[in-house]
PDB file of N, CA and C in Angstrom:
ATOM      1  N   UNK A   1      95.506 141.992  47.581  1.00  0.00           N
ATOM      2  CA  UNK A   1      94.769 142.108  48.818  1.00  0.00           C
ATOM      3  C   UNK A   1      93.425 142.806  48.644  1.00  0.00           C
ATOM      4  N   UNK A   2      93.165 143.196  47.649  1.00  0.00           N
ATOM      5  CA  UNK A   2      91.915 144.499  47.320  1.00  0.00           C
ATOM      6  C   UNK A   2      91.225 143.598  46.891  1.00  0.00           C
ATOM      7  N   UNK A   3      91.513 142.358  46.615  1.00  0.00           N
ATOM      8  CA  UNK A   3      90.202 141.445  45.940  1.00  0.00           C
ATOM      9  C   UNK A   3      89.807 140.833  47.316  1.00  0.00           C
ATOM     10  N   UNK A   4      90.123 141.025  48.337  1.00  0.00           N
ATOM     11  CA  UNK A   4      89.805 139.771  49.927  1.00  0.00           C
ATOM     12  C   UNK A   4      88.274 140.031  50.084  1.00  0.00           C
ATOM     13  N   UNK A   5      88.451 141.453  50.262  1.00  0.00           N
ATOM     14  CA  UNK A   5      86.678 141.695  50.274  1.00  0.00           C
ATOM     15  C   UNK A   5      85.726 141.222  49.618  1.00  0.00           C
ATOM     16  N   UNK A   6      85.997 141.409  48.072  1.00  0.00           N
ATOM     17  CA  UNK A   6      85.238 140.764  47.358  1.00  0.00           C
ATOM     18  C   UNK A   6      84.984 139.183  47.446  1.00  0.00           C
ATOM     19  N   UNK A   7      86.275 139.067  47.513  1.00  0.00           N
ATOM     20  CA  UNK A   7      86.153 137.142  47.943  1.00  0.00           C
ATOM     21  C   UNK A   7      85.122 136.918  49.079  1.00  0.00           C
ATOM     22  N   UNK A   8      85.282 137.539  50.227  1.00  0.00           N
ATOM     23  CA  UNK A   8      84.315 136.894  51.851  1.00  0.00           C
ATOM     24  C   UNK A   8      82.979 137.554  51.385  1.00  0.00           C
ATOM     25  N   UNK A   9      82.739 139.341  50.511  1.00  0.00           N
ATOM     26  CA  UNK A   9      81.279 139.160  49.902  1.00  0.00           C
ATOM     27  C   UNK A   9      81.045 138.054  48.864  1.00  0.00           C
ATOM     28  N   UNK A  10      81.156 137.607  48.233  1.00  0.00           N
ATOM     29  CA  UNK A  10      80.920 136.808  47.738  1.00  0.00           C
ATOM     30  C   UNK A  10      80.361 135.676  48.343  1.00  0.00           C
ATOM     31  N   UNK A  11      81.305 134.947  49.234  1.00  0.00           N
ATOM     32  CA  UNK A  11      81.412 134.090  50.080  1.00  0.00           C
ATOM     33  C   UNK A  11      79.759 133.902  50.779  1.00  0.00           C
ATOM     34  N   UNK A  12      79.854 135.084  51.494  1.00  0.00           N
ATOM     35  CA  UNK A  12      78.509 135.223  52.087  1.00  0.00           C
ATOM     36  C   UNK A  12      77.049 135.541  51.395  1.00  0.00           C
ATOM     37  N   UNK A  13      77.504 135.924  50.317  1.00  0.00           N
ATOM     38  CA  UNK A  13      76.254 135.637  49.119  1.00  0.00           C
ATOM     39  C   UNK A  13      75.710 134.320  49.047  1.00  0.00           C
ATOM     40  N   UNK A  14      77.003 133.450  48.908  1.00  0.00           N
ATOM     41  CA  UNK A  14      76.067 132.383  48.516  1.00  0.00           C
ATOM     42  C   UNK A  14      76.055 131.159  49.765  1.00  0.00           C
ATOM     43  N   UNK A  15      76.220 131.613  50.739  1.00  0.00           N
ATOM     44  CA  UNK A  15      75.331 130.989  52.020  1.00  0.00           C
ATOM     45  C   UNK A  15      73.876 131.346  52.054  1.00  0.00           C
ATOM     46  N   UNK A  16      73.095 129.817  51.727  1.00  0.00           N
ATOM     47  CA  UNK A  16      71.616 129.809  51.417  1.00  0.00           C
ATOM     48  C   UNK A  16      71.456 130.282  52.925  1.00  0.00           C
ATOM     49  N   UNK A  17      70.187 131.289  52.666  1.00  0.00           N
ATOM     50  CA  UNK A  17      69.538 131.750  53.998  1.00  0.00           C
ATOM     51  C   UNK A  17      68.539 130.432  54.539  1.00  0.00           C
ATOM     52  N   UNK A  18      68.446 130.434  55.640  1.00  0.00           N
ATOM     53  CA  UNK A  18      67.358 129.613  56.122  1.00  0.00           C
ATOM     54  C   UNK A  18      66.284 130.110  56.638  1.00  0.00           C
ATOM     55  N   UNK A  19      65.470 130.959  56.226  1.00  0.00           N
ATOM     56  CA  UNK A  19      64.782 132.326  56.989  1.00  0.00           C
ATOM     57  C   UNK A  19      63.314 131.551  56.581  1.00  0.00           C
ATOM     58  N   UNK A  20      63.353 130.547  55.181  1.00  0.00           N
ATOM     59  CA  UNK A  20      61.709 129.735  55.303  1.00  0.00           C
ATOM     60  C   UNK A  20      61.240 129.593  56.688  1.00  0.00           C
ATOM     61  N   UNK A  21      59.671 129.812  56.830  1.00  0.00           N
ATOM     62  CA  UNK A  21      59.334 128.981  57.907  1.00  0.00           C
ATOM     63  C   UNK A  21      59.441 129.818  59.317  1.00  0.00           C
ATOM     64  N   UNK A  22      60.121 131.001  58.879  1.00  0.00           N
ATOM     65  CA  UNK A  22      60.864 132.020  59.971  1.00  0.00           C
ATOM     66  C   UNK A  22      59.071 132.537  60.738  1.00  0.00           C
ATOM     67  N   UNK A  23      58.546 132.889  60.358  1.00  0.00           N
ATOM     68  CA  UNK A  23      57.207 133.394  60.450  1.00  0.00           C
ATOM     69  C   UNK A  23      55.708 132.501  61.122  1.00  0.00           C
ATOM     70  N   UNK A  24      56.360 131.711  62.077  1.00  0.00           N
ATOM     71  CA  UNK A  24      55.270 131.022  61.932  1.00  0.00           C
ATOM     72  C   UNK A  24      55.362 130.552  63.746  1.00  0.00           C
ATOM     73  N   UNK A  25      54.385 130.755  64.277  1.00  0.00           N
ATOM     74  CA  UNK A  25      54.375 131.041  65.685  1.00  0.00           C
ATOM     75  C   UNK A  25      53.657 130.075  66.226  1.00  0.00           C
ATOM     76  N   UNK A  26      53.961 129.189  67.572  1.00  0.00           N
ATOM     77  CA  UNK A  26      53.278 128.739  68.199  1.00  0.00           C
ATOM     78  C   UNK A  26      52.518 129.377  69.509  1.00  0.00           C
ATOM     79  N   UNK A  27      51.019 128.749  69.841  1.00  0.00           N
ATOM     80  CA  UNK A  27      50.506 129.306  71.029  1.00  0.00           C
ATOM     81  C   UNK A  27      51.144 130.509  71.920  1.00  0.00           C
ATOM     82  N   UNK A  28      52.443 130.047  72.521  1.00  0.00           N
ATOM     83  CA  UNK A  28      52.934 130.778  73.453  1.00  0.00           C
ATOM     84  C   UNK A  28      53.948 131.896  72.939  1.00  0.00           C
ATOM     85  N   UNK A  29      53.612 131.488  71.800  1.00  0.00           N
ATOM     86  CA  UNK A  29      54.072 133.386  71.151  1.00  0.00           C
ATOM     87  C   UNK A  29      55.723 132.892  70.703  1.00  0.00           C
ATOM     88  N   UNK A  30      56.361 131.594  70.277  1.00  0.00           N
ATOM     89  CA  UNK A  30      57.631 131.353  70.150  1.00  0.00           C
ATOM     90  C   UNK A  30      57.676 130.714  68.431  1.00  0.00           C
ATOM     91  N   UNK A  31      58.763 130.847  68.107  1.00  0.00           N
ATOM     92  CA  UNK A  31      58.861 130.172  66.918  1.00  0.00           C
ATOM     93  C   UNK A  31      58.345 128.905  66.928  1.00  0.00           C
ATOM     94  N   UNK A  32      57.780 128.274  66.405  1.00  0.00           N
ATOM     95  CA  UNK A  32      57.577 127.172  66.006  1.00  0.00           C
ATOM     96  C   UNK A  32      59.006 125.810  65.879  1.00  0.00           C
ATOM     97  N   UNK A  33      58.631 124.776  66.421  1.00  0.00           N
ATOM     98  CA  UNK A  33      60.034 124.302  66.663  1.00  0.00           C
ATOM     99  C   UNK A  33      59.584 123.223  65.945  1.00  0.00           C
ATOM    100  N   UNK A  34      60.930 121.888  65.560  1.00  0.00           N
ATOM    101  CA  UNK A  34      61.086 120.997  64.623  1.00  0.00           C
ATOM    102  C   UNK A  34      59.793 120.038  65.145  1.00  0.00           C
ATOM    103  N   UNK A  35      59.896 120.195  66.167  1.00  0.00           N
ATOM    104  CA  UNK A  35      58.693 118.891  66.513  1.00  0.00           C
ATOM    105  C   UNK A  35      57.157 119.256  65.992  1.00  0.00           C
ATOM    106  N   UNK A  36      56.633 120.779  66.592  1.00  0.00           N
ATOM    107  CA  UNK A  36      55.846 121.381  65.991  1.00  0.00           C
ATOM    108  C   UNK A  36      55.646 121.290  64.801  1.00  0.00           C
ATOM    109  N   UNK A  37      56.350 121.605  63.667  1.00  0.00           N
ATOM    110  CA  UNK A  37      56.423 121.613  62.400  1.00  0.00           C
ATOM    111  C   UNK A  37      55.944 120.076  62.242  1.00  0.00           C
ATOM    112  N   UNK A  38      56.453 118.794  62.743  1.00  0.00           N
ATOM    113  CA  UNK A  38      56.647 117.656  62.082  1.00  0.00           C
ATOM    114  C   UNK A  38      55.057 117.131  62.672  1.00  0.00           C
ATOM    115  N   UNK A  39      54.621 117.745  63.501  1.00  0.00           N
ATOM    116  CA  UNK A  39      53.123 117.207  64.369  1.00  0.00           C
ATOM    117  C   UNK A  39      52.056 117.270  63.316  1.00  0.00           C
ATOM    118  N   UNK A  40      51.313 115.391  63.491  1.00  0.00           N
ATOM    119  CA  UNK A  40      50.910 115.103  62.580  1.00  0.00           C
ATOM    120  C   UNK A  40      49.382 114.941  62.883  1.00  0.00           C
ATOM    121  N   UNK A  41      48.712 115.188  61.817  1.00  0.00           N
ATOM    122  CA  UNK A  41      47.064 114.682  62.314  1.00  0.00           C
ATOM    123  C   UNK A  41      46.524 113.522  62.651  1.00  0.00           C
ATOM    124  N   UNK A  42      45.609 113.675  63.674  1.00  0.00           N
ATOM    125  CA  UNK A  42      45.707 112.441  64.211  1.00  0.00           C
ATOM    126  C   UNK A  42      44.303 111.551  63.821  1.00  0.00           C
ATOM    127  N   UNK A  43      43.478 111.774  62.477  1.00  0.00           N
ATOM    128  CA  UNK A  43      42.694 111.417  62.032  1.00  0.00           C
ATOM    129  C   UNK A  43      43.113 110.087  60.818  1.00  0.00           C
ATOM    130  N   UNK A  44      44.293 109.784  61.009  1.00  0.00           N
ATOM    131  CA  UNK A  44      44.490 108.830  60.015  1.00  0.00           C
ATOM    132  C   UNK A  44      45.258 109.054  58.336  1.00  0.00           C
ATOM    133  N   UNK A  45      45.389 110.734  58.016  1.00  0.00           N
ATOM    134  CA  UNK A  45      45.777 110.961  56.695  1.00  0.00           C
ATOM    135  C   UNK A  45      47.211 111.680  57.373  1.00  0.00           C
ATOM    136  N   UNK A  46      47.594 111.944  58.632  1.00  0.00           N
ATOM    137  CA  UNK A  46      48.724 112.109  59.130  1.00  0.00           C
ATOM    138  C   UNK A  46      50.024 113.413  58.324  1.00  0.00           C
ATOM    139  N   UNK A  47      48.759 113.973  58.130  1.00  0.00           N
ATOM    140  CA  UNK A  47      49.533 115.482  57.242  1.00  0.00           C
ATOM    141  C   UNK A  47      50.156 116.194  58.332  1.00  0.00           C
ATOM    142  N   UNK A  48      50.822 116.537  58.257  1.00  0.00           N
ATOM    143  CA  UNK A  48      51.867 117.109  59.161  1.00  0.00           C
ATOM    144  C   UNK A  48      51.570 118.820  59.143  1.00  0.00           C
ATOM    145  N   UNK A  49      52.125 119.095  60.185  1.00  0.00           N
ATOM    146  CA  UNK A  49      51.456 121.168  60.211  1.00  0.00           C
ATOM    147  C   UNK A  49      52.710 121.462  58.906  1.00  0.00           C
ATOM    148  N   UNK A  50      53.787 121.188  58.892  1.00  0.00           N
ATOM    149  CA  UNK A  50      54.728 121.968  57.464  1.00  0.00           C
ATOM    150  C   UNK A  50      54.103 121.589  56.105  1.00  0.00           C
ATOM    151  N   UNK A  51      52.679 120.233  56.127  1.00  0.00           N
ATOM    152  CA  UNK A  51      52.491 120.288  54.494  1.00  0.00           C
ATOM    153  C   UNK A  51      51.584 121.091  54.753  1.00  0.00           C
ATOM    154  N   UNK A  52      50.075 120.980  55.563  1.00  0.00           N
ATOM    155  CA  UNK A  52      49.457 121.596  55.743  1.00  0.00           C
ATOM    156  C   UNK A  52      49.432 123.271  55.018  1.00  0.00           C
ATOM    157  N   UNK A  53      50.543 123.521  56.150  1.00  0.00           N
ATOM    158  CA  UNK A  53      50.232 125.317  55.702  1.00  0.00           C
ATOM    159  C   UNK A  53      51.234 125.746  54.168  1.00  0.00           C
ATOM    160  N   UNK A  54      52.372 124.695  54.000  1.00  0.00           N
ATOM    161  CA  UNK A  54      52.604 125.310  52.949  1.00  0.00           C
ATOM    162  C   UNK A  54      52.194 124.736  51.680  1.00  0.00           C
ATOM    163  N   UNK A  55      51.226 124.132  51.874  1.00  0.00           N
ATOM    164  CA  UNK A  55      50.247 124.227  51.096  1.00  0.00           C
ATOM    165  C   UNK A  55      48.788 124.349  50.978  1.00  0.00           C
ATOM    166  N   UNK A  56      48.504 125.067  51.154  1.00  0.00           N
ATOM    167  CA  UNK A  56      47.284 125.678  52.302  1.00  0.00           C
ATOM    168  C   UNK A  56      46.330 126.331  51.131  1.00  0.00           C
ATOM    169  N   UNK A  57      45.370 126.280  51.148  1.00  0.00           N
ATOM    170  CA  UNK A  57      44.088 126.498  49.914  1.00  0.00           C
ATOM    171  C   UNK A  57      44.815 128.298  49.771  1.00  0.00           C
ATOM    172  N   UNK A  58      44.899 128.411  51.402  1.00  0.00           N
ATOM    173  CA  UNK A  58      44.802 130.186  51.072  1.00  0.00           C
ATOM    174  C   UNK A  58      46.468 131.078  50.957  1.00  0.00           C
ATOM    175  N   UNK A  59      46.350 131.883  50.354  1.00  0.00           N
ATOM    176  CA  UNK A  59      47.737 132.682  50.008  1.00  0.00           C
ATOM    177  C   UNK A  59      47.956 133.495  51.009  1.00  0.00           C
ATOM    178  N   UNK A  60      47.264 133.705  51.999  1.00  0.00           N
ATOM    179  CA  UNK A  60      47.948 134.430  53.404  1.00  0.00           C
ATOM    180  C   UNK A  60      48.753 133.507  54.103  1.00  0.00           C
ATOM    181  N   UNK A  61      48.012 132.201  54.464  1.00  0.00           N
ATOM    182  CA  UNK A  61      48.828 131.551  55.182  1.00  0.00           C
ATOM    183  C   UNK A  61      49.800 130.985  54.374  1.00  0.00           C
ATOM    184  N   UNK A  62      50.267 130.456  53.078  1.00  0.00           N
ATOM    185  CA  UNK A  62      51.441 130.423  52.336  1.00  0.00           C
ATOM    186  C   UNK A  62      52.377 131.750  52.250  1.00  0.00           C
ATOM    187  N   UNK A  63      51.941 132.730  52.347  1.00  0.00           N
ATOM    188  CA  UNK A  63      52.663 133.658  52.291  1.00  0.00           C
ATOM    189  C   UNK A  63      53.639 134.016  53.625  1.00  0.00           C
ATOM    190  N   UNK A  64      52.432 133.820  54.785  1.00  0.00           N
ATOM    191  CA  UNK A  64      52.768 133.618  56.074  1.00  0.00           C
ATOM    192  C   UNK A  64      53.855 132.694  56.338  1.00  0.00           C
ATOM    193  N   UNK A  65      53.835 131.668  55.951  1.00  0.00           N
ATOM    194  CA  UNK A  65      55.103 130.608  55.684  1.00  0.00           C
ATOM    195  C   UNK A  65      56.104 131.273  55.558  1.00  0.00           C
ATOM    196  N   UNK A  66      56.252 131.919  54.150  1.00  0.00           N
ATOM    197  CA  UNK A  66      57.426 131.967  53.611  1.00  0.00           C
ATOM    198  C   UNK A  66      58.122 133.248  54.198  1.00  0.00           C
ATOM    199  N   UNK A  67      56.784 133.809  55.136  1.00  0.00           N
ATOM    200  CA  UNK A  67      57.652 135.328  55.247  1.00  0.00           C
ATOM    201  C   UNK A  67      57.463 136.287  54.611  1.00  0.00           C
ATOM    202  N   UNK A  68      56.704 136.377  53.184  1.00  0.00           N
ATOM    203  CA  UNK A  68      56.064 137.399  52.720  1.00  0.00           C
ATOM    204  C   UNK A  68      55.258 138.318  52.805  1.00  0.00           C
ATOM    205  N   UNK A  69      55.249 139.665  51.930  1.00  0.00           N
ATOM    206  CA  UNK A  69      53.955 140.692  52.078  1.00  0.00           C
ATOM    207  C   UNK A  69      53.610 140.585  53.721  1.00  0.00           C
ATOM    208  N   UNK A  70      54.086 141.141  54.546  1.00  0.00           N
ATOM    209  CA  UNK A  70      54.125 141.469  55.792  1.00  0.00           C
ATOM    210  C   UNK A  70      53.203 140.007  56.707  1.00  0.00           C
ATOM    211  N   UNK A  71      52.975 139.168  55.925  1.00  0.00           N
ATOM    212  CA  UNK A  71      52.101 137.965  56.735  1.00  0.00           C
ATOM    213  C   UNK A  71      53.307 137.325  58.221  1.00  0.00           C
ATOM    214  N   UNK A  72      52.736 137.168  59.410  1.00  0.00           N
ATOM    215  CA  UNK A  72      52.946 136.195  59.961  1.00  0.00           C
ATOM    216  C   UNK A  72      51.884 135.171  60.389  1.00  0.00           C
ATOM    217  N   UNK A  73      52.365 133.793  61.347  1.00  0.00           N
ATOM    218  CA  UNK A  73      51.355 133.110  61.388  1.00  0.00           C
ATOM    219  C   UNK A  73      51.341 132.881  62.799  1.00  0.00           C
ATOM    220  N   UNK A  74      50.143 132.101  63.300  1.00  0.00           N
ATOM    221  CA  UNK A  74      50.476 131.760  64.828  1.00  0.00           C
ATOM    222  C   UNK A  74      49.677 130.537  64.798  1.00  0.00           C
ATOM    223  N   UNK A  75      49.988 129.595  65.271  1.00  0.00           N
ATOM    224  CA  UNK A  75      48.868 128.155  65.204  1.00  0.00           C
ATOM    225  C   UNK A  75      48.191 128.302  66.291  1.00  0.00           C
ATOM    226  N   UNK A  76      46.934 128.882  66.675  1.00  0.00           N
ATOM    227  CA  UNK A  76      46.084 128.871  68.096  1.00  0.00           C
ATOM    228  C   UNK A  76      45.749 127.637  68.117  1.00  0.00           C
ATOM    229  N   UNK A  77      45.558 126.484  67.414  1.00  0.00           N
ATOM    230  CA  UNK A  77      45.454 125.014  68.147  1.00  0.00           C
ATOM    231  C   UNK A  77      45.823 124.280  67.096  1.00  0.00           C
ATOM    232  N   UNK A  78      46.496 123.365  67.444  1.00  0.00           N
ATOM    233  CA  UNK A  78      46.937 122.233  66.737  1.00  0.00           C
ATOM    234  C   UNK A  78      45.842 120.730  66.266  1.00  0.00           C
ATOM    235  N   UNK A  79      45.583 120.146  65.026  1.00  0.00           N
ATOM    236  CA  UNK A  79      45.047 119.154  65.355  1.00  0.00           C
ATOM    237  C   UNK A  79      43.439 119.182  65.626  1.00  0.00           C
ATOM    238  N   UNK A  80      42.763 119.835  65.913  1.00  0.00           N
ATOM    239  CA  UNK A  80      41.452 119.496  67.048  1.00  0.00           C
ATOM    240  C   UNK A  80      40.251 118.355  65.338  1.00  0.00           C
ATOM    241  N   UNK A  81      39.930 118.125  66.363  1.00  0.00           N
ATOM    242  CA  UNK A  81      38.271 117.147  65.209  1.00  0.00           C
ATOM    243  C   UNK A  81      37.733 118.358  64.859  1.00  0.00           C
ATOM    244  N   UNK A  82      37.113 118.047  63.522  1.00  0.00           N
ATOM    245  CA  UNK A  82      36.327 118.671  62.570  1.00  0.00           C
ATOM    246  C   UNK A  82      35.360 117.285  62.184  1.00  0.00           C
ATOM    247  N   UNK A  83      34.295 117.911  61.662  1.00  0.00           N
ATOM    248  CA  UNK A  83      33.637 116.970  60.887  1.00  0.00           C
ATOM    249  C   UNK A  83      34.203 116.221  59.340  1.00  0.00           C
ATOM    250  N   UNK A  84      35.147 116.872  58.465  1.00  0.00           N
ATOM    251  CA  UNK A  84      35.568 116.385  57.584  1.00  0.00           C
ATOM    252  C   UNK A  84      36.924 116.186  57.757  1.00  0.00           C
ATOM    253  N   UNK A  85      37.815 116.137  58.888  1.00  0.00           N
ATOM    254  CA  UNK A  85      38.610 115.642  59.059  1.00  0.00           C
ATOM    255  C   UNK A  85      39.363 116.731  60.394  1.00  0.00           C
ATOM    256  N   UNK A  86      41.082 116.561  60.858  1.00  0.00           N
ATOM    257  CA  UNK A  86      41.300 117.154  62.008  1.00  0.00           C
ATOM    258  C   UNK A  86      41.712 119.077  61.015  1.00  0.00           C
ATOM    259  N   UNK A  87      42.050 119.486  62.059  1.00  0.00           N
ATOM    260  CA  UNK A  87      42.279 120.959  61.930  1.00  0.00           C
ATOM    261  C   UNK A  87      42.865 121.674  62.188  1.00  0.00           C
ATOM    262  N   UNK A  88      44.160 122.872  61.565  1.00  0.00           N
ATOM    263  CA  UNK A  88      44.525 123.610  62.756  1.00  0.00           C
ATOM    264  C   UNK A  88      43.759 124.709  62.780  1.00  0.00           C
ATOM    265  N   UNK A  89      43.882 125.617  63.748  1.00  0.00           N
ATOM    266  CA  UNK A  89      43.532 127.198  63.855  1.00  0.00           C
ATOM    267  C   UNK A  89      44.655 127.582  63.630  1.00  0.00           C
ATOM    268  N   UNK A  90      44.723 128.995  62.641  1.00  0.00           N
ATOM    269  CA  UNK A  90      45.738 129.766  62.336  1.00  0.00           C
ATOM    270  C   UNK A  90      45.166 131.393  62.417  1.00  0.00           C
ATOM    271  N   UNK A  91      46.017 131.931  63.528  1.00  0.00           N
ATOM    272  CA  UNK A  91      45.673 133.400  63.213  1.00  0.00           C
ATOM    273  C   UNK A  91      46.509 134.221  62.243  1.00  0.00           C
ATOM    274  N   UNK A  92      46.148 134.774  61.315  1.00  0.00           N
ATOM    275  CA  UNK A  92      47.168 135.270  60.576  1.00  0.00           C
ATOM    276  C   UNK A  92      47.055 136.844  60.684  1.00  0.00           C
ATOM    277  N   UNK A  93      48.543 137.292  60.745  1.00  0.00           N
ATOM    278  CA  UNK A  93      48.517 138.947  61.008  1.00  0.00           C
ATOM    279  C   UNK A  93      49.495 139.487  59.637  1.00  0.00           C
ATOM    280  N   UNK A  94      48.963 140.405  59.756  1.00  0.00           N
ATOM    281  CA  UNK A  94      49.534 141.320  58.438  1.00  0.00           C
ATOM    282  C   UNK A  94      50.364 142.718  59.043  1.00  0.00           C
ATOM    283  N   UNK A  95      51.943 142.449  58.946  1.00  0.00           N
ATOM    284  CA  UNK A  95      52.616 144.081  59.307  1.00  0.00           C
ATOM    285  C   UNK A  95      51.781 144.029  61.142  1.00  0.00           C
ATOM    286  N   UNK A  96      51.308 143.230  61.872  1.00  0.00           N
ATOM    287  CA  UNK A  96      51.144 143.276  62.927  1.00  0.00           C
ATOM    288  C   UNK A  96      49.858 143.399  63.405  1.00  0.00           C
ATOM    289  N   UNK A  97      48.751 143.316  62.316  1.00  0.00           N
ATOM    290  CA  UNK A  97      47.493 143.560  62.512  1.00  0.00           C
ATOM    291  C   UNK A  97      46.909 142.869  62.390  1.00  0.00           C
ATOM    292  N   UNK A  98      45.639 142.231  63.057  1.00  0.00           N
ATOM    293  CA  UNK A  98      45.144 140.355  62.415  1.00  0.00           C
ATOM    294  C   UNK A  98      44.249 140.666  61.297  1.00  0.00           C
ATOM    295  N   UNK A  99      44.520 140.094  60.004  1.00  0.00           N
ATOM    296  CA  UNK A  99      43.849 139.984  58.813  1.00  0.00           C
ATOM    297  C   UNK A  99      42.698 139.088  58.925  1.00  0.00           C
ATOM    298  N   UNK A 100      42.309 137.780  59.539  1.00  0.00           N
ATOM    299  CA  UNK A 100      41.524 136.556  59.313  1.00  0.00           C
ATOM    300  C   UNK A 100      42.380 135.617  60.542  1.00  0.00           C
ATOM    301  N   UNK A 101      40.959 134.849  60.773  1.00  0.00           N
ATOM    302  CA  UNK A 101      41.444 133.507  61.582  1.00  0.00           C
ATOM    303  C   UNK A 101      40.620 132.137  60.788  1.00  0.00           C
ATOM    304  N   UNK A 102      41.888 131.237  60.491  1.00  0.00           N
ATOM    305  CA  UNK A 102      41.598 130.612  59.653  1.00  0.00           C
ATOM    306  C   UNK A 102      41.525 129.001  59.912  1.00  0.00           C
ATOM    307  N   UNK A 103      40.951 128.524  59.398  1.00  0.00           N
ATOM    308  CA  UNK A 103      41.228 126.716  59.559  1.00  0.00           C
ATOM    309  C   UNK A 103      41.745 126.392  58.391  1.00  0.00           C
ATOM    310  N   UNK A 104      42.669 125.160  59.217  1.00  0.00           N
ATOM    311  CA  UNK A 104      43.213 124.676  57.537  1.00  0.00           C
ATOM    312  C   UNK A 104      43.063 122.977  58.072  1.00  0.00           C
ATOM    313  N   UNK A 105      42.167 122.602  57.029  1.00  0.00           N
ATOM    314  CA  UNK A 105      42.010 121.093  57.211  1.00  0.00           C
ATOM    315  C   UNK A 105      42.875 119.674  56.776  1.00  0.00           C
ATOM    316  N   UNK A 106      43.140 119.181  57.507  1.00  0.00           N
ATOM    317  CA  UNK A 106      43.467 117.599  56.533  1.00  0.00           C
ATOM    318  C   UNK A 106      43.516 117.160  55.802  1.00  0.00           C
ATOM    319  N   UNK A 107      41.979 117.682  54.814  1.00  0.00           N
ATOM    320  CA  UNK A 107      41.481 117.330  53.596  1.00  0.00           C
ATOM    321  C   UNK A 107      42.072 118.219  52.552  1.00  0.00           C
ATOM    322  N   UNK A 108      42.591 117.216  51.615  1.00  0.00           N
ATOM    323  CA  UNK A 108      42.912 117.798  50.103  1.00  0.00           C
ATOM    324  C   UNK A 108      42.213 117.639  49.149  1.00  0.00           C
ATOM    325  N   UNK A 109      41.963 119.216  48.666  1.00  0.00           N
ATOM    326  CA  UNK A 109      41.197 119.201  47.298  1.00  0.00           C
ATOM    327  C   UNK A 109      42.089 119.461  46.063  1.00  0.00           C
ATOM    328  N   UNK A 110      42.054 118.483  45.363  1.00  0.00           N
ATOM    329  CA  UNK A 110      43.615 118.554  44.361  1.00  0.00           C
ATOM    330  C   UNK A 110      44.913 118.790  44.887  1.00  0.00           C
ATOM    331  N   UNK A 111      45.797 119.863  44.512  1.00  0.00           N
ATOM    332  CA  UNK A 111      46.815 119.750  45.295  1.00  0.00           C
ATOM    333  C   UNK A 111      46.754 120.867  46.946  1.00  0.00           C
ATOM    334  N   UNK A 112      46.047 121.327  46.972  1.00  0.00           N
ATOM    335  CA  UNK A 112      46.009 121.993  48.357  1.00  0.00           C
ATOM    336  C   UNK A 112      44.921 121.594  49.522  1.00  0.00           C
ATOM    337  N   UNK A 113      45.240 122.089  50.860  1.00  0.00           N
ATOM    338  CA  UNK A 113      44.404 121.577  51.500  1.00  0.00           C
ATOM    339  C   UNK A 113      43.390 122.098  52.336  1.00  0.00           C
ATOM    340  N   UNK A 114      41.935 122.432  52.195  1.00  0.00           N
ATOM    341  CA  UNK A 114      40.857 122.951  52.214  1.00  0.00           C
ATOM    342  C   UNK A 114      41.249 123.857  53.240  1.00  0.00           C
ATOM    343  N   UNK A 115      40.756 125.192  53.082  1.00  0.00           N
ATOM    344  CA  UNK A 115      40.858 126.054  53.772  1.00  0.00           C
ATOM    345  C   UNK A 115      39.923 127.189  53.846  1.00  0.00           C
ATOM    346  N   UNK A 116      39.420 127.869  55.437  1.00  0.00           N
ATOM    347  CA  UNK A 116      38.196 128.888  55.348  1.00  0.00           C
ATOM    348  C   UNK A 116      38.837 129.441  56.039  1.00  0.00           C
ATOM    349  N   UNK A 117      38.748 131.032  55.694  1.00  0.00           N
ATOM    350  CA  UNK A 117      39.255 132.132  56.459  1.00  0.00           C
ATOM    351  C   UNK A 117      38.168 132.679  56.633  1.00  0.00           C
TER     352      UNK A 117
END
């Protein structure tokens, strides 16, 4: 009976967390939901906001993704026209403080996709 514990810790070790993605806020201040995530640009290259940011030129907002180094994210607009293609706005906060407000574009330069903070 002295091993049960160990068995259900165990157990619960290796239930993968799902906590990716945990960090990442829409407009009205709520998690970001499946549809959100899957919303695509509407300029024709149809990158979706989940490739977008997690792969994103800049390491705040990847970090922001994943939940790291105190980053969260918030999308202040989804989509809008740019001249080199559509855009989101991302405010990114650090431990609760805003670090940069950033665009992350459509456009890919090698494997990530152009980004100015």
């Amino acid at each position: 009976m002295a091993f049960m514990p160990l068995l259900l810790g165990a157990l619960v070790l290796a239930v993968p967390s799902s906590s990716a993605m945990a960090d990442v806020y829409s407009p009205n201040g709520v998690l970001l939901s499946s549809a959100e995530w899957k919303e695509a640009s509407t300029d024709g290259k149809k990158v979706t906001v989940r490739d977008a940011l997690t792969n994103s030129a800049s390491r705040m907002i990847t970090s922001g993704v994943k939940g790291v180094n105190g980053y969260t994210l918030t999308v202040m607009s989804f989509w809008s026209d740019s001249p080199d293609g559509d855009e989101l706005v991302i405010e990114v906060r650090q431990n609760g403080s805003v670090k940069a407000t950033c665009e992350v574009s459509s456009t890919k330069t090698g494997t990530t996709y152009e980004t100015t903070c």
